[in-house]
Protein backbone atom coordinates (compact mmCIF):
# COMPACT_ATOMS: atom_id res chain seq x y z
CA UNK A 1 -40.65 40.43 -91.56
CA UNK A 2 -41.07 41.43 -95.07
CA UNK A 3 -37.24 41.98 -95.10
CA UNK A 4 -36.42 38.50 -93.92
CA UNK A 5 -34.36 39.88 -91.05
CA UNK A 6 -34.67 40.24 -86.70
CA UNK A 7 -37.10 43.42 -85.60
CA UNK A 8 -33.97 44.09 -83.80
CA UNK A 9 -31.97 44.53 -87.18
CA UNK A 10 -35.01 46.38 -88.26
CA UNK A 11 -34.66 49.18 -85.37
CA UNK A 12 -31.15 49.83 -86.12
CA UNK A 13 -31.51 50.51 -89.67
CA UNK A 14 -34.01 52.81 -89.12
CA UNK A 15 -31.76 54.74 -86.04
CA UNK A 16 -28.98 54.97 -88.26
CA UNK A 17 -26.68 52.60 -86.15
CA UNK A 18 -23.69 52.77 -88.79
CA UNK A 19 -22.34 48.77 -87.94
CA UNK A 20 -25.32 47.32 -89.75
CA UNK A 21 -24.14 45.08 -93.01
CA UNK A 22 -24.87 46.95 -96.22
CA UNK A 23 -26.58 44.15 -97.42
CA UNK A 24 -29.21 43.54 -94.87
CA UNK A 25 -29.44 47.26 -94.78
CA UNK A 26 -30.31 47.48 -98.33
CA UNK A 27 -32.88 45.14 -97.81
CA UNK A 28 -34.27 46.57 -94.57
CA UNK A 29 -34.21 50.05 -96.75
CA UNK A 30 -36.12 48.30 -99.89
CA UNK A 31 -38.70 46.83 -97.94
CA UNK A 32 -39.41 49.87 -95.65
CA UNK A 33 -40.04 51.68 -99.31
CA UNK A 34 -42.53 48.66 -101.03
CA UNK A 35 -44.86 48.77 -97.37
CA UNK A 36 -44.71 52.32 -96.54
CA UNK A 37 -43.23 51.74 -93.01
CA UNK A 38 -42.68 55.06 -91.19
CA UNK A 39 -41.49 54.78 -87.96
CA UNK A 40 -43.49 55.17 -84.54
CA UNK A 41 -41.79 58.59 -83.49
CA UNK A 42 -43.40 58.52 -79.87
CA UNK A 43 -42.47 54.95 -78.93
CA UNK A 44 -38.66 55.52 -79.98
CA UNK A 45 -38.31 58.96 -78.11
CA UNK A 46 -38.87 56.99 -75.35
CA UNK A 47 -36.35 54.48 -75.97
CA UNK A 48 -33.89 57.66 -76.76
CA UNK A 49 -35.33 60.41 -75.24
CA UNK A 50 -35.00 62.69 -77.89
CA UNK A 51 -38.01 63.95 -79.47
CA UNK A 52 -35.83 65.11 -82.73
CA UNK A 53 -37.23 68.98 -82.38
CA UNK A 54 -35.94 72.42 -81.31
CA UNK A 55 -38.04 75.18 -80.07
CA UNK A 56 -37.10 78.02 -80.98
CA UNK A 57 -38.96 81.01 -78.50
CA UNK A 58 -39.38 84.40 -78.72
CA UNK A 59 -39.46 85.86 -75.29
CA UNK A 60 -41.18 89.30 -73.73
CA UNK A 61 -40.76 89.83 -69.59
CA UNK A 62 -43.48 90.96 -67.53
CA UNK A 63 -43.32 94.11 -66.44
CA UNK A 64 -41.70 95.16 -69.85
CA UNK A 65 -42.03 98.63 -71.23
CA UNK A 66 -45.93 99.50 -73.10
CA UNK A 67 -45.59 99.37 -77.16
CA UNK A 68 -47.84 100.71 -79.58
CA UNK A 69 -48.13 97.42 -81.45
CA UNK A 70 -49.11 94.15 -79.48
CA UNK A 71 -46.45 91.60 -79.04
CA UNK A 72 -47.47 88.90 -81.57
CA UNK A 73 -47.85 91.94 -84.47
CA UNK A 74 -44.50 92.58 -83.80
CA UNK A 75 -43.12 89.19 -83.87
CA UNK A 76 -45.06 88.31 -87.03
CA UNK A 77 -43.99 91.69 -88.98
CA UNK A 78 -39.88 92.42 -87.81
CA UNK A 79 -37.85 90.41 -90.75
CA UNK A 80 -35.58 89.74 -88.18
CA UNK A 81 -37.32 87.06 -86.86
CA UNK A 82 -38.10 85.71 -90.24
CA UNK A 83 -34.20 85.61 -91.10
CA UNK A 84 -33.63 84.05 -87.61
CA UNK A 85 -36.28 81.02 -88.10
CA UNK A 86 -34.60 80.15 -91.69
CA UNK A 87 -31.36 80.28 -90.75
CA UNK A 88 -31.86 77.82 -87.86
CA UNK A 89 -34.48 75.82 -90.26
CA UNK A 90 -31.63 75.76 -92.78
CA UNK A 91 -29.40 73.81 -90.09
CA UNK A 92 -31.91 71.79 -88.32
CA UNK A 93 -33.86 70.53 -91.74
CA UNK A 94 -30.19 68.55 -92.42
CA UNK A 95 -30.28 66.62 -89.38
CA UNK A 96 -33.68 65.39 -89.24
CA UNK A 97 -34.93 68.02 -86.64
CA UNK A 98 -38.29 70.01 -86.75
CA UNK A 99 -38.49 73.72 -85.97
CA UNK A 100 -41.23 74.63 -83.28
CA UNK A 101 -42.21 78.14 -82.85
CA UNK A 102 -43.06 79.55 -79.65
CA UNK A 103 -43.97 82.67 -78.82
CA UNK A 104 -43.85 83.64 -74.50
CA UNK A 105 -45.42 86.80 -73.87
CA UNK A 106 -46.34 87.46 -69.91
CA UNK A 107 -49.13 85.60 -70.29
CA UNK A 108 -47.97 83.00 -71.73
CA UNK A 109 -44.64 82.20 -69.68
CA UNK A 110 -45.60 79.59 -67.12
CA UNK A 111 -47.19 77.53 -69.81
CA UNK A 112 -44.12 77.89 -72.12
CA UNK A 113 -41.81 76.58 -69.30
CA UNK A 114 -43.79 74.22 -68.14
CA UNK A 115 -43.79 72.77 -71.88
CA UNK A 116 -39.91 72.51 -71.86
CA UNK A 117 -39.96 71.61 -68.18
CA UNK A 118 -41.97 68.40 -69.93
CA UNK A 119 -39.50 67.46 -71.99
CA UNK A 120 -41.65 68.29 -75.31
CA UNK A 121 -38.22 69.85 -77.11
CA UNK A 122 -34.74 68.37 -77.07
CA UNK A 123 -33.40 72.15 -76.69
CA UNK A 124 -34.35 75.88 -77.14
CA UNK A 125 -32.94 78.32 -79.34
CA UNK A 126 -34.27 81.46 -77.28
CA UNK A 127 -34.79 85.47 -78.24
CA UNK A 128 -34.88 87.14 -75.74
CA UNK A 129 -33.63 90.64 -76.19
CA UNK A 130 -34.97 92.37 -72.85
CA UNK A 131 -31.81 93.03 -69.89
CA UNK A 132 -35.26 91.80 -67.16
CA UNK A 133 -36.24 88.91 -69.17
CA UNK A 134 -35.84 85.88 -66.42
CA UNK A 135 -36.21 83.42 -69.16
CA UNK A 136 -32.64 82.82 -69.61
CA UNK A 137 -31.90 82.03 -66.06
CA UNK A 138 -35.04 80.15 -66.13
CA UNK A 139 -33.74 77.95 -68.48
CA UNK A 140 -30.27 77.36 -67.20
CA UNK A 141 -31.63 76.69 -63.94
CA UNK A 142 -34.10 73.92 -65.07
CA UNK A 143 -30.74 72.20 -67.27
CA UNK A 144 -32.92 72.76 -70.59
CA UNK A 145 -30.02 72.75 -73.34
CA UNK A 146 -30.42 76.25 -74.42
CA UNK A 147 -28.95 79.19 -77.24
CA UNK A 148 -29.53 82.56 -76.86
CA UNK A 149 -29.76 84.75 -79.93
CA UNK A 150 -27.50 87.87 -78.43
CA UNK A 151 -25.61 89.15 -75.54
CA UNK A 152 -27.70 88.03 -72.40
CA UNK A 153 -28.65 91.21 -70.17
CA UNK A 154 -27.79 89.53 -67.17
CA UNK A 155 -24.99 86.66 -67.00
CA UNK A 156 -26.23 83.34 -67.41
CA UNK A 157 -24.07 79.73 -67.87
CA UNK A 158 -25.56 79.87 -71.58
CA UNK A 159 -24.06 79.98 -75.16
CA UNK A 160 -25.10 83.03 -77.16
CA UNK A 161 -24.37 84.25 -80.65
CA UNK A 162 -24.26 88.08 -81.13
CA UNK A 163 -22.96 90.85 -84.07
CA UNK A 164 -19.92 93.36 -82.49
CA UNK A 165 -22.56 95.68 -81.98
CA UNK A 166 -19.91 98.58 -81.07
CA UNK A 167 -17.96 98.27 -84.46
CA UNK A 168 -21.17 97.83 -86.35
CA UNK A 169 -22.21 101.71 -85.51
CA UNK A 170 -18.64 102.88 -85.51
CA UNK A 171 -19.25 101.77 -89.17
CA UNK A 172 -22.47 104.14 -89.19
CA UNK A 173 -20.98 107.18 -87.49
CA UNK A 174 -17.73 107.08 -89.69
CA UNK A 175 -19.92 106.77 -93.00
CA UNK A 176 -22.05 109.78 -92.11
CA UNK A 177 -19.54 112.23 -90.90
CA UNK A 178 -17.39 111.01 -94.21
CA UNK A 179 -20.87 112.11 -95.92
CA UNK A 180 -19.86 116.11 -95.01
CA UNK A 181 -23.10 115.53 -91.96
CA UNK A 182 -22.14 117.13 -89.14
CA UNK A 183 -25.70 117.81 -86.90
CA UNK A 184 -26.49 114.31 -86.21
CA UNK A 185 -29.38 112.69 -84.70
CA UNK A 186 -30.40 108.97 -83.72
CA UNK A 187 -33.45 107.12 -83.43
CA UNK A 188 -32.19 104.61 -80.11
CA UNK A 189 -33.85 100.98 -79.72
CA UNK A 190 -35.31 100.33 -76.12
CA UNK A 191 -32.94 101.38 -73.49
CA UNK A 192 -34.35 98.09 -71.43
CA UNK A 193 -32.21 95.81 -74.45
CA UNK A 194 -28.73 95.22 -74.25
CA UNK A 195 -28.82 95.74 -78.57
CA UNK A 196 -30.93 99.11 -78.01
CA UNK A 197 -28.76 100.33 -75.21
CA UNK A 198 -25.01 99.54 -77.17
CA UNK A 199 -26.18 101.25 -80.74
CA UNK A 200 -26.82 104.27 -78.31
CA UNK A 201 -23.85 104.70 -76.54
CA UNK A 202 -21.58 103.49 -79.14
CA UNK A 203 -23.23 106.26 -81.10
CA UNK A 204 -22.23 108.99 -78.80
CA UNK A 205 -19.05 108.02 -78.14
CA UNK A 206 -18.17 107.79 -81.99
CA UNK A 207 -18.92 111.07 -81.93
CA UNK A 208 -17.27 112.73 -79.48
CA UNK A 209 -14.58 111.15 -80.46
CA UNK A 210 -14.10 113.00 -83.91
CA UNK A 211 -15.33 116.20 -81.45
CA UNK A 212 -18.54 116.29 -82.93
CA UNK A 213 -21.29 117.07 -79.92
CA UNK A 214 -24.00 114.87 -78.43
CA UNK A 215 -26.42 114.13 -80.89
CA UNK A 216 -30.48 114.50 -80.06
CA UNK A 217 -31.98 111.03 -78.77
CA UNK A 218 -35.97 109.91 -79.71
CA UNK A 219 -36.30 106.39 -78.39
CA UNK A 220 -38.34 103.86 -80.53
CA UNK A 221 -39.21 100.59 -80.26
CA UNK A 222 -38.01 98.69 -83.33
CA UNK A 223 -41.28 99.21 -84.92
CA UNK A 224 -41.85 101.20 -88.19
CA UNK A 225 -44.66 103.29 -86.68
CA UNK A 226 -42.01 104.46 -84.13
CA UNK A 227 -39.46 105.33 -86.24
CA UNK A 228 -41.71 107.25 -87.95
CA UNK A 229 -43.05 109.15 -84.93
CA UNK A 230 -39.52 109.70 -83.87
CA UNK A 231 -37.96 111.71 -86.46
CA UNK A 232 -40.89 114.04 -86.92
CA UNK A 233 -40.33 114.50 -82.92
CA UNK A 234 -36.65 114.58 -83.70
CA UNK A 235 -37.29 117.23 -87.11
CA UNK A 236 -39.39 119.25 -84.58
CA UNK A 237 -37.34 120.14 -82.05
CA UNK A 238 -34.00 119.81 -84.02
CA UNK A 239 -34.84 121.32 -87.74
CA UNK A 240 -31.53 121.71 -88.91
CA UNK A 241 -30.48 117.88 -88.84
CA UNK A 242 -28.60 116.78 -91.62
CA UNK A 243 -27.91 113.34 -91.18
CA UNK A 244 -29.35 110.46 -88.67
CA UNK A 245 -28.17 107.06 -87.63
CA UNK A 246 -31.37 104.67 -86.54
CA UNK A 247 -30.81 101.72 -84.88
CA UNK A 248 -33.23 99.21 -86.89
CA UNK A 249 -34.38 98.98 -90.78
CA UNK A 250 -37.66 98.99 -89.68
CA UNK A 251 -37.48 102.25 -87.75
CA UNK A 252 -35.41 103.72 -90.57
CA UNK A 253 -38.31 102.68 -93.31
CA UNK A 254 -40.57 105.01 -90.92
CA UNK A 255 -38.50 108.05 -90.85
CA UNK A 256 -37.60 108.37 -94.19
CA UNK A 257 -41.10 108.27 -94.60
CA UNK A 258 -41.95 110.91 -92.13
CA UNK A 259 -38.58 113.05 -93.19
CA UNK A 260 -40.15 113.13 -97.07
CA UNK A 261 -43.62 113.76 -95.62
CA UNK A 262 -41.98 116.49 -93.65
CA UNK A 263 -40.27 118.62 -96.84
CA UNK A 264 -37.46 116.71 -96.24
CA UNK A 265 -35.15 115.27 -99.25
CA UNK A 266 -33.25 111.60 -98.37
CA UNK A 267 -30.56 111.83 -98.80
CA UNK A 268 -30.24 115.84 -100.33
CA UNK A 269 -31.29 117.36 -96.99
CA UNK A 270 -30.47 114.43 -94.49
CA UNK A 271 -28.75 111.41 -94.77
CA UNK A 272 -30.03 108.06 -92.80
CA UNK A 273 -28.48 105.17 -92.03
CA UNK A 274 -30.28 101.87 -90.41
CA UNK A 275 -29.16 98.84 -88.77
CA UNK A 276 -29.70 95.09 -89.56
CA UNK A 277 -29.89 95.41 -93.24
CA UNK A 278 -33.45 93.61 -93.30
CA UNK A 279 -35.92 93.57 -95.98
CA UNK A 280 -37.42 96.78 -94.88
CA UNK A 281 -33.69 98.36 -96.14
CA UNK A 282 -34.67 97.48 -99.89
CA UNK A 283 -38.43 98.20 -98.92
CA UNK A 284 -37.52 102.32 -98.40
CA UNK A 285 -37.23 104.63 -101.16
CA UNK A 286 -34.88 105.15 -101.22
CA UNK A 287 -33.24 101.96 -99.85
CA UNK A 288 -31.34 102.01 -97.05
CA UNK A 289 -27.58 102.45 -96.23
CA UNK A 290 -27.65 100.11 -93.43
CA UNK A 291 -25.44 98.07 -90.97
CA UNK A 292 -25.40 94.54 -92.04
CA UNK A 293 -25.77 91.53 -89.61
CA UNK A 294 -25.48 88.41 -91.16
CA UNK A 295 -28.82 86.72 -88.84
CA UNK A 296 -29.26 84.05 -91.08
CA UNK A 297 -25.41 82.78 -90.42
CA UNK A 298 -26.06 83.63 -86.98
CA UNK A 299 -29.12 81.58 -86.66
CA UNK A 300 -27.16 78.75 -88.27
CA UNK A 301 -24.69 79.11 -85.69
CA UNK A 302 -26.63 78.96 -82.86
CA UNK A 303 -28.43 75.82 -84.53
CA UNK A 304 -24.94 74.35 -84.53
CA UNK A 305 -24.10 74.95 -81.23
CA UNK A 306 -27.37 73.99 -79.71
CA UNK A 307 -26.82 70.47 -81.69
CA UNK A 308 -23.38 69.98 -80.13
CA UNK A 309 -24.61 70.61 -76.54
CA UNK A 310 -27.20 67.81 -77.35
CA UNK A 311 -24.58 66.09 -78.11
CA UNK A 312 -21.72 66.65 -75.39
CA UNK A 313 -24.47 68.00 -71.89
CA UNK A 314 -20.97 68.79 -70.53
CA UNK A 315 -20.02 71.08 -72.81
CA UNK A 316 -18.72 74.43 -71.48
CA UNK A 317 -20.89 77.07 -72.89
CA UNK A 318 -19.22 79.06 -76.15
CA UNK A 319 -19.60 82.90 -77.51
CA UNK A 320 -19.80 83.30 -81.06
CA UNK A 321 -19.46 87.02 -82.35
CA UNK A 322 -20.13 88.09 -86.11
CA UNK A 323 -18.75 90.68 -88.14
CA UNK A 324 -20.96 93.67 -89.23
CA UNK A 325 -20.56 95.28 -92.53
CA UNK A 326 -22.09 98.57 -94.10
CA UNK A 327 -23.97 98.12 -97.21
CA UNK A 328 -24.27 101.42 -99.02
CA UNK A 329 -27.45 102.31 -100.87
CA UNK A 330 -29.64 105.30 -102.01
CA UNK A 331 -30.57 106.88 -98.39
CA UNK A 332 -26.86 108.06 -97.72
């Protein structure tokens, strides 16, 4: 051995094993830098039956509601993803873990589980927004150490990390009737996600609460071309609107869009505030006043707590809820 020490000594300077003496680890270490040794990753995962990567997947149910944009154009254009992946990345990159992406439409679902089934991925750090999605339970049932990335629609033995959805739109409602705007209107997320379904309801209640009546409803599906689509549906049939809550950035890019398109002044004649505060808030013109969720924190988070359940199988799963804030720009 070009370090003049046991291949023994060897494999447990290059696991880390922390009762190694610092001399014949510093010479292990010098001579794995002169020859260039790198490790044989697939013949120590199956000594330790780790494969040192995460995947993180973005799941779609069958039987799911029809969109206008196909699943993998919406994956690849929402920020929200973007923040998620480098907020886990952020996490993982630290510890010596890779990142895999995975995206499970319908199509793809059998082969997706029967990739994790395989043991390919230490754990899963799983999107899945959609109250039918059997992923989840899918993946508690099979023992796969698994995250989800909000409030499961159905309950599952999982951990999950989430924003307080309810206080988050409070935040929303409150800012625009403080604005003098008094005929309200919202743009709702799918009513078949949990997230979609909250910013709703949360929505009406805030305002009935300060005796303000029900406010019009155009469902979108978190895509700009439906946002924008919505409020010239909502402008139609409800011309005197003067301000309107939407429950993504993306959506809100699209009807400030259509609202200008339409005669309409942002904020003059109407007021609208998004949720997420994503790049597509600094992407409007004017920007957005928007609901902040901190996903790159979150992301972390659920990186963290996927690494302790590696970690400690036994561990009861945890909730972690995040605090929104409202950032205040040029559309309010």
């Amino acid at each position: 051995m070009a370090a003049g020490v046991s291949r023994a000594t060897v494999s447990r300077v290059v696991n880390d094993v922390p009762t190694v003496d610092p001399r014949m680890r510093a010479a292990v270490e010098r001579a794995i830098q002169e020859t260039g040794y790198v490790p044989n990753l697939a013949a120590r995962s199956l000594v330790t039956r780790r494969t040192d990567s995460v995947a993180l997947v973005i799941s779609e149910p069958p039987n799911h509601r029809e969109y206008a944009a196909t699943f993998l154009n919406r994956v690849f254009t929402d920020p929200y993803f973007g923040r998620l992946t480098a907020g886990a990345q952020e996490v993982l990159r630290v510890e010596g873990i890779h990142l895999v992406i995975i995206p499970a439409d319908p199509p793809a679902h059998d082969q997706v589980l029967r990739y994790l089934r395989q043991g390919h991925v230490d754990g899963v750090l799983l999107i899945s927004s959609h109250a039918a999605d059997p992923f989840p339970g899918q993946l508690a049932d099979m023992g796969v150490a698994t995250v989800l990335s909000a409030r499961p629609g159905r309950p599952v033995p999982l951990s999950y990390v989430d924003v307080d959805q309810p206080t988050g739109v409070r935040l929303a409602a409150e800012h625009l009737v403080a604005r003098g705007r008094r005929r309200l209107g919202t743009i709702a997320g799918p009513q078949d996600m949990p997230a979609g379904q909250d910013r709703l309801s949360v929505f009406r209640d805030s305002l009935a609460r300060q005796g303000l009546p029900a406010p019009p409803v155009v469902e979108g599906d978190f895509t700009r071309a439906s946002g924008e689509a919505a409020a010239r549906a909502l402008l139609d049939a409800h011309p005197d609107l003067d301000g309107l809550f939407v429950a993504n950035d993306l959506m809100a890019e699209g009807a400030v869009r259509a609202l200008q398109e339409m005669g309409r002044e942002v904020p003059g004649d109407i007021s609208v505030v998004g949720f997420d505060d994503s790049s597509a808030a600094l992407e409007a013109r004017p920007q957005l006043t928007t609901v902040r969720q901190p996903v790159e924190e979150m992301a972390g988070e659920m990186a963290r707590l996927l690494l302790a359940s590696l970690r400690e199988p036994q561990r009861s799963p945890r909730t972690v809820i995040f605090n929104p804030t409202l950032v205040v720009r040029g559309s309010s």
